[in-house]
Protein backbone atom coordinates (compact mmCIF):
# COMPACT_ATOMS: atom_id res chain seq x y z
CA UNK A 1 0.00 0.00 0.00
CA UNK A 2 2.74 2.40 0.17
CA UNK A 3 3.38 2.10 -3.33
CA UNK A 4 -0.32 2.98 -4.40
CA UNK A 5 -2.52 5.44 -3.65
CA UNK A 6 -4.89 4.68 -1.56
CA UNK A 7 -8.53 5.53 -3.37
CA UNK A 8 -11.54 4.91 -1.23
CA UNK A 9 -14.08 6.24 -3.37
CA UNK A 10 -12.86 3.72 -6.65
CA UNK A 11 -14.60 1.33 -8.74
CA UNK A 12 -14.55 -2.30 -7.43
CA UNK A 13 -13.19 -3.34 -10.98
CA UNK A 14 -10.40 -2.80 -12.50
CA UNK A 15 -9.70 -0.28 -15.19
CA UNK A 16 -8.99 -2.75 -17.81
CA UNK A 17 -12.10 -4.46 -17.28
CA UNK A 18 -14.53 -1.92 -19.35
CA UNK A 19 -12.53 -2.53 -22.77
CA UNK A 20 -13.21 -6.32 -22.65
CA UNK A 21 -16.98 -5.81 -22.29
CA UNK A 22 -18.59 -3.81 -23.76
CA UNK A 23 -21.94 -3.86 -22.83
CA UNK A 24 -21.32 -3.90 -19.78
CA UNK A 25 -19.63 -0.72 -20.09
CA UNK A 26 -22.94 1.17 -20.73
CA UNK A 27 -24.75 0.32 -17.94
CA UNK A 28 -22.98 2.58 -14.27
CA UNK A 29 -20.78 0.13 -12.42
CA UNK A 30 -21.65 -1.09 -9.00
CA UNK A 31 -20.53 0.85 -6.41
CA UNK A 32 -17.90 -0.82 -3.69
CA UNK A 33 -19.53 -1.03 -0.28
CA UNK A 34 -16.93 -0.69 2.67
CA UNK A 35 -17.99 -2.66 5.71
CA UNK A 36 -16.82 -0.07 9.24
CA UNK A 37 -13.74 -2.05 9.99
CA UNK A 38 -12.47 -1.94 6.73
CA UNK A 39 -12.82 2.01 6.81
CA UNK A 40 -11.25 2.38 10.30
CA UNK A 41 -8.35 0.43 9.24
CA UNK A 42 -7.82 2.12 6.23
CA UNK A 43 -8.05 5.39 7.69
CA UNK A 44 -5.99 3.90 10.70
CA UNK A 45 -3.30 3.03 8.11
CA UNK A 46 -3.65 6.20 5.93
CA UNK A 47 -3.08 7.93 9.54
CA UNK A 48 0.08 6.19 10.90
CA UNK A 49 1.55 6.31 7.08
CA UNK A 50 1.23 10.22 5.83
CA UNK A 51 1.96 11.66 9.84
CA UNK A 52 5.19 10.88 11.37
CA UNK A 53 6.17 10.89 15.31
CA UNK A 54 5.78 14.00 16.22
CA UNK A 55 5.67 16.16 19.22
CA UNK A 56 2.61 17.53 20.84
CA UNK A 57 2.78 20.54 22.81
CA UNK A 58 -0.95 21.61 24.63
CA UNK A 59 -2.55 21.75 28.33
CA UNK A 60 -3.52 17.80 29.87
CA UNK A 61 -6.70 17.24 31.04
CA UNK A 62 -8.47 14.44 32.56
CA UNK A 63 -5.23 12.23 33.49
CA UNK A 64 -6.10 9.17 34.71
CA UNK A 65 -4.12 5.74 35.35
CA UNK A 66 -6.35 2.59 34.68
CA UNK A 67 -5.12 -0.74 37.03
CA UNK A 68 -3.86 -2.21 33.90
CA UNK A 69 -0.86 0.81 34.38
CA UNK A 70 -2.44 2.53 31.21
CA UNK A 71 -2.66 6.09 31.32
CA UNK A 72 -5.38 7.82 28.94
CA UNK A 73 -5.34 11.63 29.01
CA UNK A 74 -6.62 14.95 26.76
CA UNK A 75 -4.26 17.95 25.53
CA UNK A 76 -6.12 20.88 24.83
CA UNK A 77 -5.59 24.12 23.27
CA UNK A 78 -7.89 27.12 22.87
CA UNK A 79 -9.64 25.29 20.01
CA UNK A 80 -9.47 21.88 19.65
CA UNK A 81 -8.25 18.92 21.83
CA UNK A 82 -6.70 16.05 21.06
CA UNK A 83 -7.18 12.06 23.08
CA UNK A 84 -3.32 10.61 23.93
CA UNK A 85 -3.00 7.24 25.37
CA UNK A 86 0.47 5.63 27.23
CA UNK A 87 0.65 2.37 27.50
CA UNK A 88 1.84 0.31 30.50
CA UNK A 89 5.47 -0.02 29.33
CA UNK A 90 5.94 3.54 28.94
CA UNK A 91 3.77 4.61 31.48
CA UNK A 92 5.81 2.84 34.13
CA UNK A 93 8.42 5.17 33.50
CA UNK A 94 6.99 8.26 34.64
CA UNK A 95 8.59 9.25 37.86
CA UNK A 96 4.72 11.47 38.68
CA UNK A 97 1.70 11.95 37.11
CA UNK A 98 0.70 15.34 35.42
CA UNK A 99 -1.09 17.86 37.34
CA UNK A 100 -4.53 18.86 35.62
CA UNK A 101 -4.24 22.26 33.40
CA UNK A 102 -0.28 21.47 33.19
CA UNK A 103 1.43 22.40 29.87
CA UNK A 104 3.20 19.96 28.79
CA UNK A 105 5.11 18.34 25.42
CA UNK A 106 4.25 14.84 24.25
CA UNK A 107 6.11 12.48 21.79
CA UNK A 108 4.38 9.72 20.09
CA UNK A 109 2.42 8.52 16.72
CA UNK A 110 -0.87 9.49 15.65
CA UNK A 111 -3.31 6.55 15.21
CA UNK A 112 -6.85 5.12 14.69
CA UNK A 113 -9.04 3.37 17.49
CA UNK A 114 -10.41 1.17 14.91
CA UNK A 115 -13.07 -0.04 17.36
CA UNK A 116 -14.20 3.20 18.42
CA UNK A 117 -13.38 5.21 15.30
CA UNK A 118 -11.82 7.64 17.16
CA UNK A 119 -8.62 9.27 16.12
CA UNK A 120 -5.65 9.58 18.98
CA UNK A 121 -1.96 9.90 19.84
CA UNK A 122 -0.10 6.98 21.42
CA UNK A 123 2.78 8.96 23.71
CA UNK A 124 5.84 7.57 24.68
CA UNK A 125 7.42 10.36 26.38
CA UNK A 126 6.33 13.16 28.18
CA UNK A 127 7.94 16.45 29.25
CA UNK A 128 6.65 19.51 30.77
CA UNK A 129 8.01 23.18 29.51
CA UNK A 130 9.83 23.69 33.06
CA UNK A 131 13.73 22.74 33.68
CA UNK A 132 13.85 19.24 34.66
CA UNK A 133 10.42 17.91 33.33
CA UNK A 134 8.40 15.49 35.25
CA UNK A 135 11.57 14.63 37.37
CA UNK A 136 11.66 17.90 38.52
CA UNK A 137 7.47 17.83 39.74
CA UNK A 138 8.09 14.90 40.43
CA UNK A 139 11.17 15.57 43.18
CA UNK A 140 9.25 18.48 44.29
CA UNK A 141 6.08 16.86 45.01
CA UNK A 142 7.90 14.11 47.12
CA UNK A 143 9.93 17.08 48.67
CA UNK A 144 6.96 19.16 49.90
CA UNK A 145 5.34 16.05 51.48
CA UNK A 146 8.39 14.95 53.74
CA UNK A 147 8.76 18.43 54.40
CA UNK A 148 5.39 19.11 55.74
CA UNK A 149 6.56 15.74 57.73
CA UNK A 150 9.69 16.97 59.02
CA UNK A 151 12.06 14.74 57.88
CA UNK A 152 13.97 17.72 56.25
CA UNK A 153 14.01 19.59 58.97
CA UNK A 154 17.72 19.84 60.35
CA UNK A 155 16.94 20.17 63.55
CA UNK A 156 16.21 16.32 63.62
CA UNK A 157 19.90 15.44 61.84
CA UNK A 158 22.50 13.84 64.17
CA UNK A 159 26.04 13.92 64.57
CA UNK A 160 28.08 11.46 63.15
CA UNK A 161 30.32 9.35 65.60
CA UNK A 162 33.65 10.41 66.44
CA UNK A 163 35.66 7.22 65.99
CA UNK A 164 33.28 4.67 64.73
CA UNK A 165 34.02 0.83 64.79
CA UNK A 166 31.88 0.26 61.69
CA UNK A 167 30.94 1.38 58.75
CA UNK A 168 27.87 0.07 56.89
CA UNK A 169 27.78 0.69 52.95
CA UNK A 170 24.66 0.68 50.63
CA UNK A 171 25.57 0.68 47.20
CA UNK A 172 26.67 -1.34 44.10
CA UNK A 173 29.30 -3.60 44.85
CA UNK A 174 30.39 -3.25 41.12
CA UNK A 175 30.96 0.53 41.34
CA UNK A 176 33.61 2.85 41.04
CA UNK A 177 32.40 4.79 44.19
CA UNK A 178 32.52 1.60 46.15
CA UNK A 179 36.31 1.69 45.06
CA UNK A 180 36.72 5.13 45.90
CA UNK A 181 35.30 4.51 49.45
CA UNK A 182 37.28 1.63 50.33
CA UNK A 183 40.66 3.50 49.07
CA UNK A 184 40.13 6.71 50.87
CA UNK A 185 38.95 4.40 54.26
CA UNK A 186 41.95 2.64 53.67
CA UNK A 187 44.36 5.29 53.26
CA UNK A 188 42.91 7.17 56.14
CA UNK A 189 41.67 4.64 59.02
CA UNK A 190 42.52 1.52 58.08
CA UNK A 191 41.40 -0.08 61.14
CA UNK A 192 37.83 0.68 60.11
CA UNK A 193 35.65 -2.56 59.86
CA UNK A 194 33.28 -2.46 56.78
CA UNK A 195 29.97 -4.01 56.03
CA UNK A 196 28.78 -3.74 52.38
CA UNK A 197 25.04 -4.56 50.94
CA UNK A 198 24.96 -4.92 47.51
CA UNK A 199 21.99 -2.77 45.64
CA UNK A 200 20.90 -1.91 42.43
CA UNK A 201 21.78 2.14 41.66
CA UNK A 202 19.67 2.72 39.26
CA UNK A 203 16.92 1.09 36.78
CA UNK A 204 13.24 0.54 37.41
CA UNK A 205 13.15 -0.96 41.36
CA UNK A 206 16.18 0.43 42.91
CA UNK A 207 14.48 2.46 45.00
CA UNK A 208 13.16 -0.22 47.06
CA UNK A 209 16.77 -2.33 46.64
CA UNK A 210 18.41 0.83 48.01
CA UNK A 211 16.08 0.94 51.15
CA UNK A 212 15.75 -2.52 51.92
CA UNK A 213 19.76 -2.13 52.10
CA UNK A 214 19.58 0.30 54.35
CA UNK A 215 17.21 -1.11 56.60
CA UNK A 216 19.10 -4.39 56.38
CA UNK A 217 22.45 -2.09 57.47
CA UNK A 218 20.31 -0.55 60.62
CA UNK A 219 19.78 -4.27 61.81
CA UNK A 220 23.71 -5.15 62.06
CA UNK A 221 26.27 -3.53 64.67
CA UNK A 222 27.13 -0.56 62.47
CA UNK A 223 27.92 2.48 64.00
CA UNK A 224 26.90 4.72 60.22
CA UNK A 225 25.53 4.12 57.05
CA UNK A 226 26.77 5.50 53.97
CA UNK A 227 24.48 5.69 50.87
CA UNK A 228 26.49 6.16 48.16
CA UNK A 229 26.43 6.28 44.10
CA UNK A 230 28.29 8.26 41.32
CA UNK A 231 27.05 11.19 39.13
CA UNK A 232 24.62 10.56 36.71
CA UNK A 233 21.36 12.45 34.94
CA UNK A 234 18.60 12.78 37.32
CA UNK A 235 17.12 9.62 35.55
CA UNK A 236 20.12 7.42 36.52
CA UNK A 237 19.88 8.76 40.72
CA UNK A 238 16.29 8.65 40.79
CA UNK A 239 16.37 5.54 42.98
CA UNK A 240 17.66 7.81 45.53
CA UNK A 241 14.81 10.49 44.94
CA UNK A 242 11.89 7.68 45.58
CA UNK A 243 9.57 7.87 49.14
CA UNK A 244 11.17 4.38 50.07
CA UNK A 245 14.25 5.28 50.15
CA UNK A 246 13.64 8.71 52.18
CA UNK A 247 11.87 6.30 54.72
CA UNK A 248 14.20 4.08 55.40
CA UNK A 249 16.97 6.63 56.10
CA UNK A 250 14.76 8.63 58.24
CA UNK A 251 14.13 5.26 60.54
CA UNK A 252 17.50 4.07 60.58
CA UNK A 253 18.58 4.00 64.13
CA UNK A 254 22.44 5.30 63.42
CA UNK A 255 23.03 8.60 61.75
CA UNK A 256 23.30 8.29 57.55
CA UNK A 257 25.58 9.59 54.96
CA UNK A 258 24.61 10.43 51.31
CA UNK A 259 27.17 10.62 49.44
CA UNK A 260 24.96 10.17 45.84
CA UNK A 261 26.24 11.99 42.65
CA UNK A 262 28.41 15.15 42.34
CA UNK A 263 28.46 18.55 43.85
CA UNK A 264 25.47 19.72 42.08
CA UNK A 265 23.54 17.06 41.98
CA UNK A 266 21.13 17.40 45.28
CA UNK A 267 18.63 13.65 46.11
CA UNK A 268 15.70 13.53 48.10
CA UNK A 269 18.16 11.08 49.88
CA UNK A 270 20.33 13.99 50.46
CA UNK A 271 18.02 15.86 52.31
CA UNK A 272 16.63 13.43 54.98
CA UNK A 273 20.15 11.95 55.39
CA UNK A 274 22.11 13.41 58.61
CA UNK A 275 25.43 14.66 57.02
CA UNK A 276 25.36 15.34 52.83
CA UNK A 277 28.46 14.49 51.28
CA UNK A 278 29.23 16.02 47.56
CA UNK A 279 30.71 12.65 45.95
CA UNK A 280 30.95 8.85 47.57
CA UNK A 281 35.01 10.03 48.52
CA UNK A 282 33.73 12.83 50.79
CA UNK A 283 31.33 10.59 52.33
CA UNK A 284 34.23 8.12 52.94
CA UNK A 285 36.23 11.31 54.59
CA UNK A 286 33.11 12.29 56.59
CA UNK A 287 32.63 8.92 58.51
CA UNK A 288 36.87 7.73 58.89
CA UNK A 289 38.76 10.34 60.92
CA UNK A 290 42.11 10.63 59.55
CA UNK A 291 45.30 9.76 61.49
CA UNK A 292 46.09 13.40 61.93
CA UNK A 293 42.65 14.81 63.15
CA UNK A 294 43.26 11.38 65.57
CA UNK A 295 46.47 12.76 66.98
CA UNK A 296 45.42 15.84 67.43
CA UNK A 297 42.03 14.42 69.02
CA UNK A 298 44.06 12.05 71.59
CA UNK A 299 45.82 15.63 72.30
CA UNK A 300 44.03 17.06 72.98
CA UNK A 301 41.78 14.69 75.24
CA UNK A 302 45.51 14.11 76.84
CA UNK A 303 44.96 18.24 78.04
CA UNK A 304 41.72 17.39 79.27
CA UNK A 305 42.66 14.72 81.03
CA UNK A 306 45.28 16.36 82.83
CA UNK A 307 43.00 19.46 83.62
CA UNK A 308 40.14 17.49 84.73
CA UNK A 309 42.68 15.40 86.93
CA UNK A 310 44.13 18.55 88.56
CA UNK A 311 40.67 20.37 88.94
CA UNK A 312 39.76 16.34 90.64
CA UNK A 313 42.84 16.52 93.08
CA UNK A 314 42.24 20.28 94.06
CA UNK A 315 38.39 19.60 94.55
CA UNK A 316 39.28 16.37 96.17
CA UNK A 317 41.98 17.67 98.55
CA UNK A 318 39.87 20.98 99.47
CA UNK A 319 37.01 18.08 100.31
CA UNK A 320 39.73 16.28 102.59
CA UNK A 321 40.77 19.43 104.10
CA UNK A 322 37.31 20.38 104.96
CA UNK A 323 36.31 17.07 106.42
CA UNK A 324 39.85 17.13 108.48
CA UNK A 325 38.69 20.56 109.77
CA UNK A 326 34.97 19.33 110.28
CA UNK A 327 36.18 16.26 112.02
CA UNK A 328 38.79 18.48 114.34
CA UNK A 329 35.52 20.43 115.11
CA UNK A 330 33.51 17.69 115.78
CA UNK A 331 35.84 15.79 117.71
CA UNK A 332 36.49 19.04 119.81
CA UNK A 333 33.07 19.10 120.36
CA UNK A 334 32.46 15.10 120.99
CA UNK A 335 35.60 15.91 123.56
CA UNK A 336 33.81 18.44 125.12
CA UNK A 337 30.16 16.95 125.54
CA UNK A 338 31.92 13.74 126.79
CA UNK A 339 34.24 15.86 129.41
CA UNK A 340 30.68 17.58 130.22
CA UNK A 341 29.11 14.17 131.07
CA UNK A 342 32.03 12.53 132.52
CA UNK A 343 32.60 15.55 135.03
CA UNK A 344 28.68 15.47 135.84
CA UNK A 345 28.50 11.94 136.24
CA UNK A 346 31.33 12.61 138.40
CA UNK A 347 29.65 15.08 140.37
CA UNK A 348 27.11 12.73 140.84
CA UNK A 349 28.93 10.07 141.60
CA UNK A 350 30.62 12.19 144.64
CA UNK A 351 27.42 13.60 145.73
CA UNK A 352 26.26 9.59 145.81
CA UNK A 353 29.29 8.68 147.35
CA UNK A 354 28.94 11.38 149.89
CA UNK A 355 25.32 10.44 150.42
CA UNK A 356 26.13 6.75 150.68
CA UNK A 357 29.38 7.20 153.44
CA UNK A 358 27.16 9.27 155.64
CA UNK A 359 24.31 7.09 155.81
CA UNK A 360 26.83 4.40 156.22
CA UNK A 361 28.50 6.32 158.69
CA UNK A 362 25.05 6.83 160.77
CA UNK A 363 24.60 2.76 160.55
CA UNK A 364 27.95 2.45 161.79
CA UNK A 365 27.66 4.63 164.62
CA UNK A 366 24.32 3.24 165.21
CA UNK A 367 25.75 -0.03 165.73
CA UNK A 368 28.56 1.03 167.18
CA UNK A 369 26.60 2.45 170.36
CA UNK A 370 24.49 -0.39 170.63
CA UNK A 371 28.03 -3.16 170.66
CA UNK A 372 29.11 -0.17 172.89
CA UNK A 373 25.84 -0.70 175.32
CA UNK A 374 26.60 -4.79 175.44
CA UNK A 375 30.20 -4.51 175.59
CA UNK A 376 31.88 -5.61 179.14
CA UNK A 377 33.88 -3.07 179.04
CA UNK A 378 31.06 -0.14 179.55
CA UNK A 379 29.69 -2.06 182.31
CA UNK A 380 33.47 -2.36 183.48
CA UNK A 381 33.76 1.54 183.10
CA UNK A 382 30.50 1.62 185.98
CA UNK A 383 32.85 -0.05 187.98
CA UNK A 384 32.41 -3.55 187.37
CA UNK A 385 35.59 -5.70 187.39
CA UNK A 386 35.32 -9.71 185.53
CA UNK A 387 37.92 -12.50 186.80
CA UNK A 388 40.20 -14.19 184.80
CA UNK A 389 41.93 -17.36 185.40
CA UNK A 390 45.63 -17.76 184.48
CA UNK A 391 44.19 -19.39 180.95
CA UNK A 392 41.85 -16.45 180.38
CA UNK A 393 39.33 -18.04 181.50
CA UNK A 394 36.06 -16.09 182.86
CA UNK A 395 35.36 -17.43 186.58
CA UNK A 396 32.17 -17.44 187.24
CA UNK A 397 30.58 -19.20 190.77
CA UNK A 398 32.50 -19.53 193.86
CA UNK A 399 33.61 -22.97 192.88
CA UNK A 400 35.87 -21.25 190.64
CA UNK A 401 37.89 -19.62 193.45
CA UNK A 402 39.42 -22.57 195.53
CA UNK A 403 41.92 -20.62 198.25
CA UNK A 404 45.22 -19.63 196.89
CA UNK A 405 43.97 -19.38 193.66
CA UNK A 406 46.02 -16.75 191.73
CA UNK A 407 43.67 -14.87 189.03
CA UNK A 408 43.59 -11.35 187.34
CA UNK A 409 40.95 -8.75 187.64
CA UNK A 410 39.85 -7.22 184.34
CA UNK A 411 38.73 -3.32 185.09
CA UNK A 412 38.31 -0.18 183.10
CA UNK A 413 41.86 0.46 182.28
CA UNK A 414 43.52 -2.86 183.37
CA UNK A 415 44.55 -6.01 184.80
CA UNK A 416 45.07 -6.32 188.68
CA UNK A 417 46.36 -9.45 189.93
CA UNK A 418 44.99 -11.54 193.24
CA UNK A 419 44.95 -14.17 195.29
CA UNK A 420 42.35 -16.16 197.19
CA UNK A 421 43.07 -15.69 200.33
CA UNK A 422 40.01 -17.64 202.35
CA UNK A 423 37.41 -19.96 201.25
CA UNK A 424 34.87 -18.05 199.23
CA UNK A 425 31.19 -17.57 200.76
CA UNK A 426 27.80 -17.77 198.83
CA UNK A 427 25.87 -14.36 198.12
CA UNK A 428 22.39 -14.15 200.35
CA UNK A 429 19.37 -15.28 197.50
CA UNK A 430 17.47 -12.36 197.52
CA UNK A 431 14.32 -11.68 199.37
CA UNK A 432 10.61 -11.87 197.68
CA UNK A 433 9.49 -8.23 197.53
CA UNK A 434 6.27 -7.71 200.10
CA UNK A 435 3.46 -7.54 199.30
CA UNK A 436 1.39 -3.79 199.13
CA UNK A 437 -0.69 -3.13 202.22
CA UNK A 438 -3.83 -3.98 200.65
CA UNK A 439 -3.06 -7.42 199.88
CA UNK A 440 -1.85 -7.40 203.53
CA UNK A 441 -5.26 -6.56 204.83
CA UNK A 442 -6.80 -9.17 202.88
């Protein structure tokens, strides 16, 4: 058919045919009926044959995405509109949809819905008039979302670790900015331990490779994260630009470095991470101290030390010095309140004494009249006198002095010695008293 002209309106026969026969050539030839599908599809061809791919520039209107991933859209200008249709393929390549009344450019073929009759433009790309097309709305839509979230904010970013033990690494483990990493980690703390997760970069799905990686990193003993990827168009780092990925950095429990393109290349990854990094090298230099920055570090920690250990000894030697003195005081005092008891309780213990020696010395008195009163010798100082024998004996009836007995007198004052001299004589017994006058009478 592209050699020919395409004639809808022709006789059925051939043009030769009328010579041969010629009556039938008098009578009007039958006219060729068309059935609806053969007109579609002619016009259908005659369409996608005489218009090339071309681009469409006009306002969108009525976007919508079908569950079968096809998108089916309007672009309108002042006067006439025009029905586009993406398919699924192409479609899944849109980083956002339009917004409604957005001007934008479209690329495809013009073609036929043969089953509709309908007339429309089958798009395979789609750009808007702004720098950065639908990337751009796109990373600006996503943008103004977390930031009415707060994961922007960087108030909420957090320092990264002074001398960490490990580093955890999302990226390719193909790339050159793996390389780069390892060298300059390497070069500048060797002793660094490294855990890598391998991830797609780029490419339809990386997005969620990227933040199952870091996820998978938060999980381990790793003390930061780097996210990292060389430079690239913004179609080549728009893993990094996808909500997934800005979710999982923002949950990871250790701080995150993005170290994701070049300097002028800025990620949605770059904004919720804590510390951006302008290439994957930087990012390296961000999380390994270098040996110098160490020396200086342990330095100056060294100064520290030593002033925090001299401000310990003064504070701790002015606390000695004031507990010496408080314990001087307090055993001056103790000294004093025990020297205040001991001298009362030896007051007391005086006055008791005192007490206790003169009642004691009343008893002993007491007693000492009354063995006084029964003692021999008072009735010996009335002028009594008691006889001894020669063996001390007390004699005490008459039978006791035989004559010539020698025996002592005990008196008052002395001994006086005697002698029996005559045999002794009995005492009278003593008369009954008489009896009252009274009993007399009687």
């Amino acid at each position: 058919m592209s050699g020919s002209t395409l004639d809808l309106f022709g006789d059925a026969n051939p043009p030769g045919a009328a010579a041969d026969r010629s009556f039938e050539a008098r009578s009007p030839p039958a006219p060729r009926v068309w059935t609806v599908r053969q007109v579609n599809r002619a016009a259908r061809l005659l369409i996608e044959e005489s218009l090339p791919r071309l681009w469409v520039a006009g306002e969108v209107a009525n976007f919508r995405r079908q569950r079968s991933g096809h998108c089916y859209f309007t672009l309108r200008d002042r006067s006439a509109q025009l029905r586009c249709v993406m398919f699924r393929r192409e479609a899944a390549r849109l980083p956002a949809d339009p917004e409604e009344g957005m001007t934008l450019r479209v690329f495809g073929g013009l073609t036929l819905y043969e089953a509709r009759g309908v007339y429309q433009l089958v798009a395979s790309r789609m750009e808007t008039g702004s720098e950065g097309g639908m990337w751009k709305l796109a990373f600006d839509r996503l943008r103004r979302r977390l930031d009415a979230e707060g994961l922007t904010d960087p108030a909420r970013r957090r320092p990264l670790p002074a001398f960490p033990a490990t580093v955890g690494i999302a990226t390719s483990p193909t790339s050159a900015a793996l390389r780069d990493i390892v060298a300059v980690i390497a070069r500048r703390a060797p002793w660094l331990r490294l855990l890598v997760r391998g991830t797609r970069v780029q490419g339809r799905g990386a997005g969620e490779e990227i933040a199952a990686a870091v996820a998978a990193l938060a999980g381990t003993d790793a003390d930061v994260i780097v996210v990292a990827r060389g430079g690239g168009s913004i179609e080549d780092l728009w893993g990094f630009n996808e909500e997934a990925v800005a979710r999982a950095v923002a949950r990871s429990p250790v701080p995150v470095v993005s170290g994701v393109g070049h300097e002028t290349d800025v990620t949605i990854c770059d904004l919720v991470a804590d510390v951006r990094a302008a290439t994957p090298s930087a990012a390296a230099e961000a999380v390994a101290p270098g040996r110098e920055s160490v020396g200086k570090r342990l330095e100056g920690l060294g100064r520290r030390l030593g002033r925090g250990l001299a401000v310990q000894a003064r504070v701790r030697r002015w606390r000695l010095d004031r507990g010496g003195a408080m314990l001087f005081r307090g055993g001056r005092r103790g000294v004093g309140r025990c020297r205040a008891r001991l001298e009362a309780a030896r007051s007391r213990m005086t006055a008791e004494m005192g007490a206790r020696v003169r009642r004691e010395s009343g008893r002993l008195a007491g007693a000492a009249g009354a063995l006084e009163a029964l003692s021999p010798l008072s009735t010996l100082a009335r002028g009594y006198a008691v006889p001894l024998g020669s063996d001390g004996r007390l004699l005490r009836t008459v039978r006791g002095f035989p004559p010539g007995l020698d025996f002592r007198l005990r008196v008052a004052d002395g001994y006086v010695p005697a002698v029996v001299t005559g045999p002794p004589r009995r005492a009278p017994a003593p008369r009954e008293p008489e009896p009252a006058r009274e009993e007399r009478e009687e």
